[in-house]
PDB file of N, CA and C in Angstrom:
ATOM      1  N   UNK A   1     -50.892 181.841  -1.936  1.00  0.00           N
ATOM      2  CA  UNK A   1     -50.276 180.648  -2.465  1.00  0.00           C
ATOM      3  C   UNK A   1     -49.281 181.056  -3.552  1.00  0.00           C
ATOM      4  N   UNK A   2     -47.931 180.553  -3.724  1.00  0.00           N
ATOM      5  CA  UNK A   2     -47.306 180.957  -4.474  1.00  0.00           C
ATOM      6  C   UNK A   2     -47.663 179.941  -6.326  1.00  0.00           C
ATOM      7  N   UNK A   3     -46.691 181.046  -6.644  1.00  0.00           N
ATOM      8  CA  UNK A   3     -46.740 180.427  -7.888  1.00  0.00           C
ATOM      9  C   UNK A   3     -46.006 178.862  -8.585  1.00  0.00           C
ATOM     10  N   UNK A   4     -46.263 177.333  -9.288  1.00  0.00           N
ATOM     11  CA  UNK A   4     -45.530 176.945  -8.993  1.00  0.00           C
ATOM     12  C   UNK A   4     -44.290 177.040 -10.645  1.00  0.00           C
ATOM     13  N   UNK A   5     -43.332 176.672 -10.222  1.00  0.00           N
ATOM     14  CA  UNK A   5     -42.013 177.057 -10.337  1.00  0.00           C
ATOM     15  C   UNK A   5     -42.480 176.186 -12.062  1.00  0.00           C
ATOM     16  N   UNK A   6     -41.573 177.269 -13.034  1.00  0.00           N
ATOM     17  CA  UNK A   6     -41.686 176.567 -14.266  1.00  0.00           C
ATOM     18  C   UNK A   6     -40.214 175.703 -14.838  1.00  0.00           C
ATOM     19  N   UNK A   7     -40.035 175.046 -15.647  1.00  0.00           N
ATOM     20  CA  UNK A   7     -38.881 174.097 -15.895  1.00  0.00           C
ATOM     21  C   UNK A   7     -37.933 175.035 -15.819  1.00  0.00           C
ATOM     22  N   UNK A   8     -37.977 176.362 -16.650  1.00  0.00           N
ATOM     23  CA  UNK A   8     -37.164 176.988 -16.697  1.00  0.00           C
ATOM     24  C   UNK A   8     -36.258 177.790 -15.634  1.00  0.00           C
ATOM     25  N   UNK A   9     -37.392 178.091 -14.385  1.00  0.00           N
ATOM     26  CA  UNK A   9     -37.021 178.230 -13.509  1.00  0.00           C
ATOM     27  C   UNK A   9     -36.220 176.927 -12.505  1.00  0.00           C
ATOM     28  N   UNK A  10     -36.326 175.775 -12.939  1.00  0.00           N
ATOM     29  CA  UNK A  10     -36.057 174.688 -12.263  1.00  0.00           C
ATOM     30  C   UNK A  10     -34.543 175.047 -13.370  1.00  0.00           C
ATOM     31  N   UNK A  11     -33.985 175.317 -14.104  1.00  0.00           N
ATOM     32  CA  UNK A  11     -32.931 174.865 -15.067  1.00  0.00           C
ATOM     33  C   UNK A  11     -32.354 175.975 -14.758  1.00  0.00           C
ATOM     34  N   UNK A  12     -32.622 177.232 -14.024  1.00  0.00           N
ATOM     35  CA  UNK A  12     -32.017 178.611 -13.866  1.00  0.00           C
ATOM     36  C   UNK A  12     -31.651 178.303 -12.461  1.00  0.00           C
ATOM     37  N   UNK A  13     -32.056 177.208 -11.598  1.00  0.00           N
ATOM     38  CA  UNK A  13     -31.834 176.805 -10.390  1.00  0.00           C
ATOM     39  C   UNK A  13     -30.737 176.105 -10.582  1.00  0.00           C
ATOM     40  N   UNK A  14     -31.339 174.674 -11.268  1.00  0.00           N
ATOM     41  CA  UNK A  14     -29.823 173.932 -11.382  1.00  0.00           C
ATOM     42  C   UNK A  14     -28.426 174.474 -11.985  1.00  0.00           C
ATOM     43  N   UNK A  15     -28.521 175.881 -12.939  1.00  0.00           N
ATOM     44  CA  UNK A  15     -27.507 176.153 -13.014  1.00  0.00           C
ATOM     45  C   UNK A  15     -26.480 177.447 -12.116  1.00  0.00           C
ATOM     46  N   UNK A  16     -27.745 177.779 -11.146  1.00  0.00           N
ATOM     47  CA  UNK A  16     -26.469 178.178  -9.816  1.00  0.00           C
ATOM     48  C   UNK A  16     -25.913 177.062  -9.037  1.00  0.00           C
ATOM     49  N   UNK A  17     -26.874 175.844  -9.140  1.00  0.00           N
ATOM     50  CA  UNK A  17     -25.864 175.174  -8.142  1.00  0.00           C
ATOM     51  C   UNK A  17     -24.952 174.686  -8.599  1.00  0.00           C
ATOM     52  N   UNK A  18     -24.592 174.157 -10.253  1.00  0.00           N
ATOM     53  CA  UNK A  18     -23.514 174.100 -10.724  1.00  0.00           C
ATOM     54  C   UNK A  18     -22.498 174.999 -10.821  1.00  0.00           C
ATOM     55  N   UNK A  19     -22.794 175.784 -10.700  1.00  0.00           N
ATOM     56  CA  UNK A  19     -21.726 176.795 -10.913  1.00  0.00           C
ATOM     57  C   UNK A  19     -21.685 177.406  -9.224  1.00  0.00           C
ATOM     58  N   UNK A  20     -22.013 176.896  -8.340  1.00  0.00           N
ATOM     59  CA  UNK A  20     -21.269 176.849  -7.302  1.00  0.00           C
ATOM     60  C   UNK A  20     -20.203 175.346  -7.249  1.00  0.00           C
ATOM     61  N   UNK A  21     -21.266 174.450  -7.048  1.00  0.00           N
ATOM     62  CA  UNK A  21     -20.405 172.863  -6.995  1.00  0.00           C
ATOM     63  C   UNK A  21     -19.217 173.335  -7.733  1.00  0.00           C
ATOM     64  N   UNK A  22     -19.090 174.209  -8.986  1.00  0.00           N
ATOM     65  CA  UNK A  22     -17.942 174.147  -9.882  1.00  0.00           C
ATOM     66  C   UNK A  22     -17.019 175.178  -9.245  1.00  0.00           C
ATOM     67  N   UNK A  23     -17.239 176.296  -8.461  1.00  0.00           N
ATOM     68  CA  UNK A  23     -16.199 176.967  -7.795  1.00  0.00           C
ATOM     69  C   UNK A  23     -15.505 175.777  -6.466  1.00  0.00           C
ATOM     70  N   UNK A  24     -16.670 175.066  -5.588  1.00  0.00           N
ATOM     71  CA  UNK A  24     -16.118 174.297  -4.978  1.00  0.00           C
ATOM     72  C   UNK A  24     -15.162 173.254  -5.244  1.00  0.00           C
ATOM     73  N   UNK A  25     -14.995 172.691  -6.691  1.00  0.00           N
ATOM     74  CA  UNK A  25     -14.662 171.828  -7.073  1.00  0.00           C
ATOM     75  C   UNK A  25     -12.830 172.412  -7.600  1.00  0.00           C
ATOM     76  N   UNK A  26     -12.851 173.911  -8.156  1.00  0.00           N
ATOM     77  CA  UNK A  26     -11.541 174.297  -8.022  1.00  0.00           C
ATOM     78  C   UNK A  26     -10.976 174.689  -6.947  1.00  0.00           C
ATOM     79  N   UNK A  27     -11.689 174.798  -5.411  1.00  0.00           N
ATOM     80  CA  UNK A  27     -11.123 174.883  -4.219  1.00  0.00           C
ATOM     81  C   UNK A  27     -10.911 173.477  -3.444  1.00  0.00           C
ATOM     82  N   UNK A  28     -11.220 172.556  -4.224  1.00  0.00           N
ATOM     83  CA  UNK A  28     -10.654 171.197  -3.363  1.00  0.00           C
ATOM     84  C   UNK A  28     -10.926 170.214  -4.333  1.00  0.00           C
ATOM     85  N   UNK A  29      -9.923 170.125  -5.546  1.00  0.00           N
ATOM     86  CA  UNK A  29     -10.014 169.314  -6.929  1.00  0.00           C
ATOM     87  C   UNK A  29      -9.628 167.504  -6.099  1.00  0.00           C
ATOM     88  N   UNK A  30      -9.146 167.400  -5.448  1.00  0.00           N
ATOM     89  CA  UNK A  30      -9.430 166.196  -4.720  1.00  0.00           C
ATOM     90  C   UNK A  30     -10.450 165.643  -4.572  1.00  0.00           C
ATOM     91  N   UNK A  31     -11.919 166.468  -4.161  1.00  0.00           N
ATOM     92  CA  UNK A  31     -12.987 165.845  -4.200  1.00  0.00           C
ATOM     93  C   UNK A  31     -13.548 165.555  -4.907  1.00  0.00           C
ATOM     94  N   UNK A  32     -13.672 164.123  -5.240  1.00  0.00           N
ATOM     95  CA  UNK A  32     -14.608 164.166  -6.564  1.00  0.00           C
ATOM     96  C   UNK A  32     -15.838 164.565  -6.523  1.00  0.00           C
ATOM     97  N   UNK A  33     -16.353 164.441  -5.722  1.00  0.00           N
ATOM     98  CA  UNK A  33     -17.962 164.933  -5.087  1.00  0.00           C
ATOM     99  C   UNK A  33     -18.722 166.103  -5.579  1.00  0.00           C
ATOM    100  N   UNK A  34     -17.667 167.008  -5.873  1.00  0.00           N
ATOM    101  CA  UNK A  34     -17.905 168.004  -6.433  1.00  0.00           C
ATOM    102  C   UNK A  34     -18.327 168.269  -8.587  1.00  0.00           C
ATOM    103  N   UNK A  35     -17.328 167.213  -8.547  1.00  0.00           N
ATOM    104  CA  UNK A  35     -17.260 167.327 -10.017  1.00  0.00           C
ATOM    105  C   UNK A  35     -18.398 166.396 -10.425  1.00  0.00           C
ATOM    106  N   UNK A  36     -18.952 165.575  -9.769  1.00  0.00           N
ATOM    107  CA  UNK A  36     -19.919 164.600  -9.761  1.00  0.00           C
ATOM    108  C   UNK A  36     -21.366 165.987  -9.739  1.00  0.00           C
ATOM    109  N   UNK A  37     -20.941 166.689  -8.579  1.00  0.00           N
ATOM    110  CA  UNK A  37     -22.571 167.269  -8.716  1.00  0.00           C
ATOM    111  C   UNK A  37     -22.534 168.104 -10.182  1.00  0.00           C
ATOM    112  N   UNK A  38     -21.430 168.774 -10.568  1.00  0.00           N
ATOM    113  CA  UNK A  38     -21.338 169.405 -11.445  1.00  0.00           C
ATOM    114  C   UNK A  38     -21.872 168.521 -13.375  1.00  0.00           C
ATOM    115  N   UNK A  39     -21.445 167.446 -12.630  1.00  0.00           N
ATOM    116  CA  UNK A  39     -21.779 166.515 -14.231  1.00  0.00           C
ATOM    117  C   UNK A  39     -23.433 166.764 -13.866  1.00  0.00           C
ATOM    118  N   UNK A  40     -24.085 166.107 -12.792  1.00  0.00           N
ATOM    119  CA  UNK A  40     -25.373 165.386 -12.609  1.00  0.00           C
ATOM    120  C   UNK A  40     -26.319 167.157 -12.764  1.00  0.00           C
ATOM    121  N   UNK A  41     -25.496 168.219 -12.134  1.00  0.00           N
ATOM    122  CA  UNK A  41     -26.092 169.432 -12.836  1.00  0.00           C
ATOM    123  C   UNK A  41     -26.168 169.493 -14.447  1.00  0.00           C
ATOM    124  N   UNK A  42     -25.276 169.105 -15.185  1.00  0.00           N
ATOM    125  CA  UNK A  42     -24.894 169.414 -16.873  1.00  0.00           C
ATOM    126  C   UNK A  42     -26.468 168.382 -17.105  1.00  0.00           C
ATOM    127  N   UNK A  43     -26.411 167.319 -16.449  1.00  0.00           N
ATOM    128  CA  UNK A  43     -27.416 166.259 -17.104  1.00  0.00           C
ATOM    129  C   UNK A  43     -29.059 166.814 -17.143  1.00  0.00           C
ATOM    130  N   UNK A  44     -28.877 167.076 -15.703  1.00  0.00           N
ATOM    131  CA  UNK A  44     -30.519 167.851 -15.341  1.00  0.00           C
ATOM    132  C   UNK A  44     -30.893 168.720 -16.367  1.00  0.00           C
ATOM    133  N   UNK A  45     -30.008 169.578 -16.913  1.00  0.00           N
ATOM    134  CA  UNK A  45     -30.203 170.697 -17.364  1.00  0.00           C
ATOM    135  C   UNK A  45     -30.472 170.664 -18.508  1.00  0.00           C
ATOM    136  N   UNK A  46     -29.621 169.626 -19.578  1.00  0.00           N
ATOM    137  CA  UNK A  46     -29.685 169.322 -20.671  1.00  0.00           C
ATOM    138  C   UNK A  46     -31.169 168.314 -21.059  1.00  0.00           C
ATOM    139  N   UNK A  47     -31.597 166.984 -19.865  1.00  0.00           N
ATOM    140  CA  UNK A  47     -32.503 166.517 -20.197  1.00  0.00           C
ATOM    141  C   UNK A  47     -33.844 167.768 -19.730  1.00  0.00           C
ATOM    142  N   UNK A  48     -33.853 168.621 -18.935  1.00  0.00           N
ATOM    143  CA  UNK A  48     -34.965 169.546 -18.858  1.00  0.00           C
ATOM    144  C   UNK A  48     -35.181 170.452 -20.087  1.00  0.00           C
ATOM    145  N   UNK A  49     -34.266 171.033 -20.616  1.00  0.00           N
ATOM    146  CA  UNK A  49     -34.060 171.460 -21.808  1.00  0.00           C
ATOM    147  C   UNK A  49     -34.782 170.774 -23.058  1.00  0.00           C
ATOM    148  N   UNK A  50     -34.891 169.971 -23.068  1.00  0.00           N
ATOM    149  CA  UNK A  50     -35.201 168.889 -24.392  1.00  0.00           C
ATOM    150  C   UNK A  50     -36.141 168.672 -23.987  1.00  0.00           C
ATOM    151  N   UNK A  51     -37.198 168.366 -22.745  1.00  0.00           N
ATOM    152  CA  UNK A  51     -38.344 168.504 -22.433  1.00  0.00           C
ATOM    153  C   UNK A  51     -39.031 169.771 -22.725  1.00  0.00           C
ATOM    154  N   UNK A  52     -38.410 170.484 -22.113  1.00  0.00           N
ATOM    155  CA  UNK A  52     -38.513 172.081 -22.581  1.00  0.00           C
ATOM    156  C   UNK A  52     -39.135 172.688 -24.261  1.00  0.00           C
ATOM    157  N   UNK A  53     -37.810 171.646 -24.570  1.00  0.00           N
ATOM    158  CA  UNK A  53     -38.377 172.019 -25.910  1.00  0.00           C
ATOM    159  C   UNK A  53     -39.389 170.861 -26.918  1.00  0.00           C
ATOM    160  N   UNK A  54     -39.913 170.499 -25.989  1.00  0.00           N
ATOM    161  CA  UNK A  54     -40.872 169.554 -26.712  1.00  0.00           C
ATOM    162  C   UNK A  54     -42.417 169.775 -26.082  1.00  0.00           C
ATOM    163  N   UNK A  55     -42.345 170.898 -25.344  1.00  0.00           N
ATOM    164  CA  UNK A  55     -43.628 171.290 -24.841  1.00  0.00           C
ATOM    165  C   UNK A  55     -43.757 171.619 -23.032  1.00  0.00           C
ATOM    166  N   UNK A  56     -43.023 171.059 -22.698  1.00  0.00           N
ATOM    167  CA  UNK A  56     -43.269 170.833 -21.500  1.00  0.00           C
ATOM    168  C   UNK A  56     -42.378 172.399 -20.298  1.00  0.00           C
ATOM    169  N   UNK A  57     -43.439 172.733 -19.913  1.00  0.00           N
ATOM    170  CA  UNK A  57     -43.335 174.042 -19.468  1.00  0.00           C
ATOM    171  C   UNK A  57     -43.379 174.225 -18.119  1.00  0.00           C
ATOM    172  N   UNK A  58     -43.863 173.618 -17.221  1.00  0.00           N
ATOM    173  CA  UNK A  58     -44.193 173.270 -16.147  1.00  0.00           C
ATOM    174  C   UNK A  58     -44.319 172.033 -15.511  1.00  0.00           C
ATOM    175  N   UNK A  59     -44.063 171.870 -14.440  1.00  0.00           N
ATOM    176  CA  UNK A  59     -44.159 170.590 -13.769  1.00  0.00           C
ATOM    177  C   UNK A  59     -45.145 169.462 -13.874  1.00  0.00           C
ATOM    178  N   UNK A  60     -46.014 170.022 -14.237  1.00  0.00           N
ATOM    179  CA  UNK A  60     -47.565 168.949 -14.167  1.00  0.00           C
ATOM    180  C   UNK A  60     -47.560 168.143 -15.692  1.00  0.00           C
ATOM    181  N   UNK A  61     -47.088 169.330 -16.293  1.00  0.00           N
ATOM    182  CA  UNK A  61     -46.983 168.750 -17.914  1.00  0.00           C
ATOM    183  C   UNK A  61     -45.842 167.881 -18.287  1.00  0.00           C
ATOM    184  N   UNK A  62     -44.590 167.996 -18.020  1.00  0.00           N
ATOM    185  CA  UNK A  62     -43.414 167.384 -17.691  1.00  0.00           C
ATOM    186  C   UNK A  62     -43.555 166.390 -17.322  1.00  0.00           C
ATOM    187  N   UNK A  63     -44.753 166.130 -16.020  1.00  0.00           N
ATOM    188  CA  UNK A  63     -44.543 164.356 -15.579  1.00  0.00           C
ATOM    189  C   UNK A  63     -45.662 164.142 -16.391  1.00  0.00           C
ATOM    190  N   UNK A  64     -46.592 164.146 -16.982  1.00  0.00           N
ATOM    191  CA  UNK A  64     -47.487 163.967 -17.411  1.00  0.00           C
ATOM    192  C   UNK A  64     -47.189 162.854 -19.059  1.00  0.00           C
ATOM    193  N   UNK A  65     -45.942 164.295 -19.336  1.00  0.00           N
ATOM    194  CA  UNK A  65     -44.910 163.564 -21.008  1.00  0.00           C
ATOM    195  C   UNK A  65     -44.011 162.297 -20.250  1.00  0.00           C
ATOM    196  N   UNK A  66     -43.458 162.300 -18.715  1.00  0.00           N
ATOM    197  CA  UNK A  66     -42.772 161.444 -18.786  1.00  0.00           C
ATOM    198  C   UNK A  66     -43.448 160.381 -18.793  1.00  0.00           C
ATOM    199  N   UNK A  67     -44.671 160.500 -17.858  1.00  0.00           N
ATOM    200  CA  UNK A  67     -45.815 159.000 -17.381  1.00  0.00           C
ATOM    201  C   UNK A  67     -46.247 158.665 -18.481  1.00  0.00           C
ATOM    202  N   UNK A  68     -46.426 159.391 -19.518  1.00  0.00           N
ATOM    203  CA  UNK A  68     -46.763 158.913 -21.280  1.00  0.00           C
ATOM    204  C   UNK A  68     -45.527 158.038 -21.827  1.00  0.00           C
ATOM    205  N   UNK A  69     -44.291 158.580 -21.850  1.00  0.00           N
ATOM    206  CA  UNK A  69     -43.388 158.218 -22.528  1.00  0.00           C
ATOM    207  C   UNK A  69     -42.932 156.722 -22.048  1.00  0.00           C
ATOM    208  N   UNK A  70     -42.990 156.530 -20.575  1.00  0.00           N
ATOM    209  CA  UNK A  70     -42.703 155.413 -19.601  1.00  0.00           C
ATOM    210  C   UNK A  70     -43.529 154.390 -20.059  1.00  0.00           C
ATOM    211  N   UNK A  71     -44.915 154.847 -20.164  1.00  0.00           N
ATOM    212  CA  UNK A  71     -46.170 153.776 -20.902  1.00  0.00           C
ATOM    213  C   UNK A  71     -45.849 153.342 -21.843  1.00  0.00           C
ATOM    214  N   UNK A  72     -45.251 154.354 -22.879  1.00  0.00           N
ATOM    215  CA  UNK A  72     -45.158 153.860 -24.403  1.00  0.00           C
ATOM    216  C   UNK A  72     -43.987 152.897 -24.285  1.00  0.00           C
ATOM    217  N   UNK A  73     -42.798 153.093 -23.339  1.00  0.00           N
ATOM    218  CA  UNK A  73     -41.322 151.871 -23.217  1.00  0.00           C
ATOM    219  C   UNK A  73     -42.014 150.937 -23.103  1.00  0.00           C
ATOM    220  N   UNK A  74     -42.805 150.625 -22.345  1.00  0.00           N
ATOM    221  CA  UNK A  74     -43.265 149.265 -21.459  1.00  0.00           C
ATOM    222  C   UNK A  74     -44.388 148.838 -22.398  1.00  0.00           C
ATOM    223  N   UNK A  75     -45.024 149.387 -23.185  1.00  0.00           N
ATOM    224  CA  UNK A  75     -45.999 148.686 -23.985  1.00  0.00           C
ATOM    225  C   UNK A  75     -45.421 148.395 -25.814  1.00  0.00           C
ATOM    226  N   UNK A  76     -44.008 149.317 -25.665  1.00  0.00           N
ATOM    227  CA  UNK A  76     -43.613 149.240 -27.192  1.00  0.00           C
ATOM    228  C   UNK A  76     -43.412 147.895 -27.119  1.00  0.00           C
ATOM    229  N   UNK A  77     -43.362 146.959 -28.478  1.00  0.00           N
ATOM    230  CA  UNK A  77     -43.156 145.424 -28.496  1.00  0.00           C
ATOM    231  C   UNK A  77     -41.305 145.846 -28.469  1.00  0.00           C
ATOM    232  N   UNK A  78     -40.759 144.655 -28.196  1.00  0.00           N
ATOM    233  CA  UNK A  78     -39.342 144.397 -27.840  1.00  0.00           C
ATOM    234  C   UNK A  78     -38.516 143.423 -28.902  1.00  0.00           C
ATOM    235  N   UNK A  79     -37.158 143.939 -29.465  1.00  0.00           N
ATOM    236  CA  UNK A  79     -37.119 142.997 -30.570  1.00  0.00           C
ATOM    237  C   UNK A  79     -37.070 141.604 -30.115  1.00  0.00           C
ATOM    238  N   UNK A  80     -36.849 141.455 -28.740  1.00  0.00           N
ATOM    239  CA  UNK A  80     -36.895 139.838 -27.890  1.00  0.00           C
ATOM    240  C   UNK A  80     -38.335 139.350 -28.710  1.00  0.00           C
ATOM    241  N   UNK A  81     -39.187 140.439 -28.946  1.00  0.00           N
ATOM    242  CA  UNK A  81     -41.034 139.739 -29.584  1.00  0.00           C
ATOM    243  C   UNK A  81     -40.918 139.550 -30.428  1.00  0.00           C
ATOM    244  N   UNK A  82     -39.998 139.651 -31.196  1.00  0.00           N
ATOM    245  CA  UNK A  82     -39.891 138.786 -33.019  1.00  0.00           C
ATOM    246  C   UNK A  82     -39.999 137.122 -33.439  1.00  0.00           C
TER     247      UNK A  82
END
């Protein structure tokens, strides 16, 4: 059974495929398609990062902070509750 993959390895992933999307994107600057994956790579990377650095090391732990954090939106009171 392999090992499973840590954020970091997920953020060392997303940044080959940006930096392919981004060679593709100077071989056919017409497409926006390209520059699109290249943003939605910058995003992945940056919000994994900040997970990263708040503990979260691996996948299980990662959804674990998000399914926490999602709870806490939906149960924080709303200034609409004033």
């Amino acid at each position: 059974m392999s090992e499973a993959m840590t954020i970091n390895d997920i953020i060392n992933q997303l940044g080959s495929l940006r930096a392919s999307s981004a060679e593709f994107a100077k071989s056919d600057p017409e497409n926006e398609i390209w520059q699109a994956d290249v943003a939605a790579c910058e995003t992945a990377i940056r919000i994994l990062a900040a997970l990263s650095g708040a503990g979260c090391t691996d996948l299980e732990t990662t959804l674990d902070f998000l399914q926490d954090y999602n709870c806490l939106l939906y149960t924080s009171p709303s200034p609409r509750d004033a």
